[in-house]
C-alpha atoms as a PDB file:
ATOM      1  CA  UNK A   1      23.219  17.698 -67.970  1.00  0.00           C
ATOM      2  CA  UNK A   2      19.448  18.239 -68.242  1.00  0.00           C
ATOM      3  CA  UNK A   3      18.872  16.227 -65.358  1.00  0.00           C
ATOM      4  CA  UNK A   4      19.844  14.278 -62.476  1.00  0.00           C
ATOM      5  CA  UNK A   5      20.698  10.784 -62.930  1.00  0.00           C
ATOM      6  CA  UNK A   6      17.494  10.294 -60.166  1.00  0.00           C
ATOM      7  CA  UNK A   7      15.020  12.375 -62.005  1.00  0.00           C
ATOM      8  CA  UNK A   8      15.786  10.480 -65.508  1.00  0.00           C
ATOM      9  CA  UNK A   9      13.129   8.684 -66.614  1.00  0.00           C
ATOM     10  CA  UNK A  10      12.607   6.239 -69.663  1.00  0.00           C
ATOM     11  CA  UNK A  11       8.657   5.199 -70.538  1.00  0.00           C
ATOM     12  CA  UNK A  12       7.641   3.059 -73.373  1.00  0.00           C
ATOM     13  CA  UNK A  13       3.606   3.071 -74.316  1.00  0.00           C
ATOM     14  CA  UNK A  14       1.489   1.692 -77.091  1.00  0.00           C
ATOM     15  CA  UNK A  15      -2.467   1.146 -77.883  1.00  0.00           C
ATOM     16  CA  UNK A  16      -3.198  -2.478 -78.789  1.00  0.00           C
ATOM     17  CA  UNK A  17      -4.255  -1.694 -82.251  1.00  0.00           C
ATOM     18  CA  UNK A  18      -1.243   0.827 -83.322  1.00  0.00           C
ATOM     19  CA  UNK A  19       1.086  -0.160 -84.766  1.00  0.00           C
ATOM     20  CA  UNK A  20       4.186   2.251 -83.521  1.00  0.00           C
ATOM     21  CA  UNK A  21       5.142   2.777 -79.334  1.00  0.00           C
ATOM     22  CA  UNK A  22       5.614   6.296 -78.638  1.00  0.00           C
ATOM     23  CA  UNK A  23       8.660   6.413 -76.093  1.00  0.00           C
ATOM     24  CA  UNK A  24       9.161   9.387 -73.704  1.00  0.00           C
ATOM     25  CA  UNK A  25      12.945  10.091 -72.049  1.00  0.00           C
ATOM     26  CA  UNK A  26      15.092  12.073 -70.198  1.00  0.00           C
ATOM     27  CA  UNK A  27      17.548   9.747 -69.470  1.00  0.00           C
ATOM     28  CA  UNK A  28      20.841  11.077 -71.402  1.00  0.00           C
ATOM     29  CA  UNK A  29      21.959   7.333 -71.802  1.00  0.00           C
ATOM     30  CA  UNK A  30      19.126   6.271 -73.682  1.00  0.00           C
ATOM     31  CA  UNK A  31      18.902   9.720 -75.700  1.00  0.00           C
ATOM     32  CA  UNK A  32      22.042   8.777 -77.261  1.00  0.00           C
ATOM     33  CA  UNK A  33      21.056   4.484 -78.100  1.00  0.00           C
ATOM     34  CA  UNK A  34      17.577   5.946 -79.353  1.00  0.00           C
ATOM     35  CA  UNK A  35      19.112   8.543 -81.250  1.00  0.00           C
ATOM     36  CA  UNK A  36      21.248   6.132 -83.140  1.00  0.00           C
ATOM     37  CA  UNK A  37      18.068   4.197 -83.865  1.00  0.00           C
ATOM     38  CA  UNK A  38      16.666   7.555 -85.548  1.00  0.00           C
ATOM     39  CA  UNK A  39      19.710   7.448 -87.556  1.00  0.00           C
ATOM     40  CA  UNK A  40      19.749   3.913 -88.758  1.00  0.00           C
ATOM     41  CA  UNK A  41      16.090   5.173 -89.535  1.00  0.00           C
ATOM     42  CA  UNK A  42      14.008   2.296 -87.798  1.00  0.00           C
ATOM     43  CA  UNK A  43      12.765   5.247 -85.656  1.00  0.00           C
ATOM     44  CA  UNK A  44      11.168   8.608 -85.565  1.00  0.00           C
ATOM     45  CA  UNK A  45      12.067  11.591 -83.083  1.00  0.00           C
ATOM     46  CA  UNK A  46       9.082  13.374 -82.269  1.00  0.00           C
ATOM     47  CA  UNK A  47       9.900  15.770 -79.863  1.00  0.00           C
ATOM     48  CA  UNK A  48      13.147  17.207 -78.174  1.00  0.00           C
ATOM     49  CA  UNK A  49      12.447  19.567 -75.397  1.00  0.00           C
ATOM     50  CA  UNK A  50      15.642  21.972 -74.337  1.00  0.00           C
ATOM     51  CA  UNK A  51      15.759  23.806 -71.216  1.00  0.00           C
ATOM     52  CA  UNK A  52      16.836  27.658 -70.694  1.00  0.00           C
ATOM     53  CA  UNK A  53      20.351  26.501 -70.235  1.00  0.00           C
ATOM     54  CA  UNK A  54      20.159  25.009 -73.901  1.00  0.00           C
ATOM     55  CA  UNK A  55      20.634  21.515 -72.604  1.00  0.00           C
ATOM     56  CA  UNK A  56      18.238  19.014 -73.666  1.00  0.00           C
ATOM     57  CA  UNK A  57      15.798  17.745 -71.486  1.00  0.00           C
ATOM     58  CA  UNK A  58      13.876  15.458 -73.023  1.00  0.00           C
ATOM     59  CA  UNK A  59      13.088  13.402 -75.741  1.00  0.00           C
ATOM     60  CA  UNK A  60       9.979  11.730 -77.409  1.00  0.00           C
ATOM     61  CA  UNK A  61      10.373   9.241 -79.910  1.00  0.00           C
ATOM     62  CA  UNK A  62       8.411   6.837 -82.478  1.00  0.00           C
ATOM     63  CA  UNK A  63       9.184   3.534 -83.056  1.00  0.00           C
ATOM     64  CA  UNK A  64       7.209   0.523 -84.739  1.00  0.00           C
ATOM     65  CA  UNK A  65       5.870  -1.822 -81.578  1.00  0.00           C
ATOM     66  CA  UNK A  66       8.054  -5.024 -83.188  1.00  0.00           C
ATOM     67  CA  UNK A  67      11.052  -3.528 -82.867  1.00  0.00           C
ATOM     68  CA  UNK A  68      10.137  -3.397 -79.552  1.00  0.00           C
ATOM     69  CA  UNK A  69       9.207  -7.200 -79.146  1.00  0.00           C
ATOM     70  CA  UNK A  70      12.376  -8.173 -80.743  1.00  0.00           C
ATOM     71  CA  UNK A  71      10.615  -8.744 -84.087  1.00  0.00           C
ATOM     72  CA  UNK A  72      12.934  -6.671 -85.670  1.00  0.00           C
ATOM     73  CA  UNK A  73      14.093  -6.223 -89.568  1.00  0.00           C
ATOM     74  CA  UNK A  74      13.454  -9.481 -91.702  1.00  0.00           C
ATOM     75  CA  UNK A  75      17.016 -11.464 -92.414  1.00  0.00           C
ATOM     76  CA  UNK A  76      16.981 -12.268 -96.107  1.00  0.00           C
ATOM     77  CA  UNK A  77      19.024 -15.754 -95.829  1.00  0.00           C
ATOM     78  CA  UNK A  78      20.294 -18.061 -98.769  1.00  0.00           C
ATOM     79  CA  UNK A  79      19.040 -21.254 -98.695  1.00  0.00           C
ATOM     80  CA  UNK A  80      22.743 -22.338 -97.805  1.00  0.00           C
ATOM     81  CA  UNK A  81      22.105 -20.225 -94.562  1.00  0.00           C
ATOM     82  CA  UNK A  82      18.828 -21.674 -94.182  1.00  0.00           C
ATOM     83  CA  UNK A  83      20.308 -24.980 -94.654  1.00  0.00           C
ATOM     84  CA  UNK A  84      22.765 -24.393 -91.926  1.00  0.00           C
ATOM     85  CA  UNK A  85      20.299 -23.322 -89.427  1.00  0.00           C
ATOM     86  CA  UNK A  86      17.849 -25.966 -90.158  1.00  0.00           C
ATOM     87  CA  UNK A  87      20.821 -28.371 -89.120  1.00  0.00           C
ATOM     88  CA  UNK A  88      22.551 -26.725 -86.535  1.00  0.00           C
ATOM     89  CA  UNK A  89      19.115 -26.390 -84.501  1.00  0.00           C
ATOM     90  CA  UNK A  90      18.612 -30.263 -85.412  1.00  0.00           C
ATOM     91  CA  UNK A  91      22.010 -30.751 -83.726  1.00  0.00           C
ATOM     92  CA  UNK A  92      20.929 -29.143 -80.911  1.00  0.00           C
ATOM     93  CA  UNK A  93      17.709 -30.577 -80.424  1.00  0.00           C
ATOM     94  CA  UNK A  94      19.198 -33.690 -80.744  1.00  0.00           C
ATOM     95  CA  UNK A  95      22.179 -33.188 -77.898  1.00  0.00           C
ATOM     96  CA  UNK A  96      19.356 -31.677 -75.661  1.00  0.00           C
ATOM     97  CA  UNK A  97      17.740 -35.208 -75.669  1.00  0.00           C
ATOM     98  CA  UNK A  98      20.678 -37.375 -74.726  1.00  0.00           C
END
């Protein structure tokens, strides 16, 4: 452990006009989801700081903001798929209005 579970931290920031968040942790839990992000390669790891026991104590990544936002990766759907989501939500807008 690098840190105590009260003294890990997770911060996401961004400028308005870039286009990636820079994200700054030292919470182990989140080390490990963002590091599978890196890996997937949606993501870029910036920093990793280690302390003079070897474990790491930090981590900076950098990720594009619309991952953040939930505007991740593009679906490429057949128009069968598009089909069936064009009628499911009709169903459902429908049944909401009964």
């Amino acid at each position: 452990m690098g840190k105590s579970l009260d003294e890990q931290e997770t911060t996401i920031g961004w400028m308005r006009d870039d286009a990636y968040a820079s994200i700054y942790t030292s919470d182990t839990t989140m080390m490990t989801r963002f590091d599978k992000f890196v890996k997937d390669g949606d993501w870029d790891l910036v920093d990793t700081q280690v302390g003079a026991n070897g474990w790491v104590i930090s981590k900076r990544y950098k990720a594009p903001k619309q991952l953040l936002f939930g505007r991740g990766k593009q679906m490429k759907l057949t128009e069968e798929q598009k089909e069936a989501r064009r009628i499911n939500l009709a169903s459902n807008r429908a049944d909401n209005y009964q």
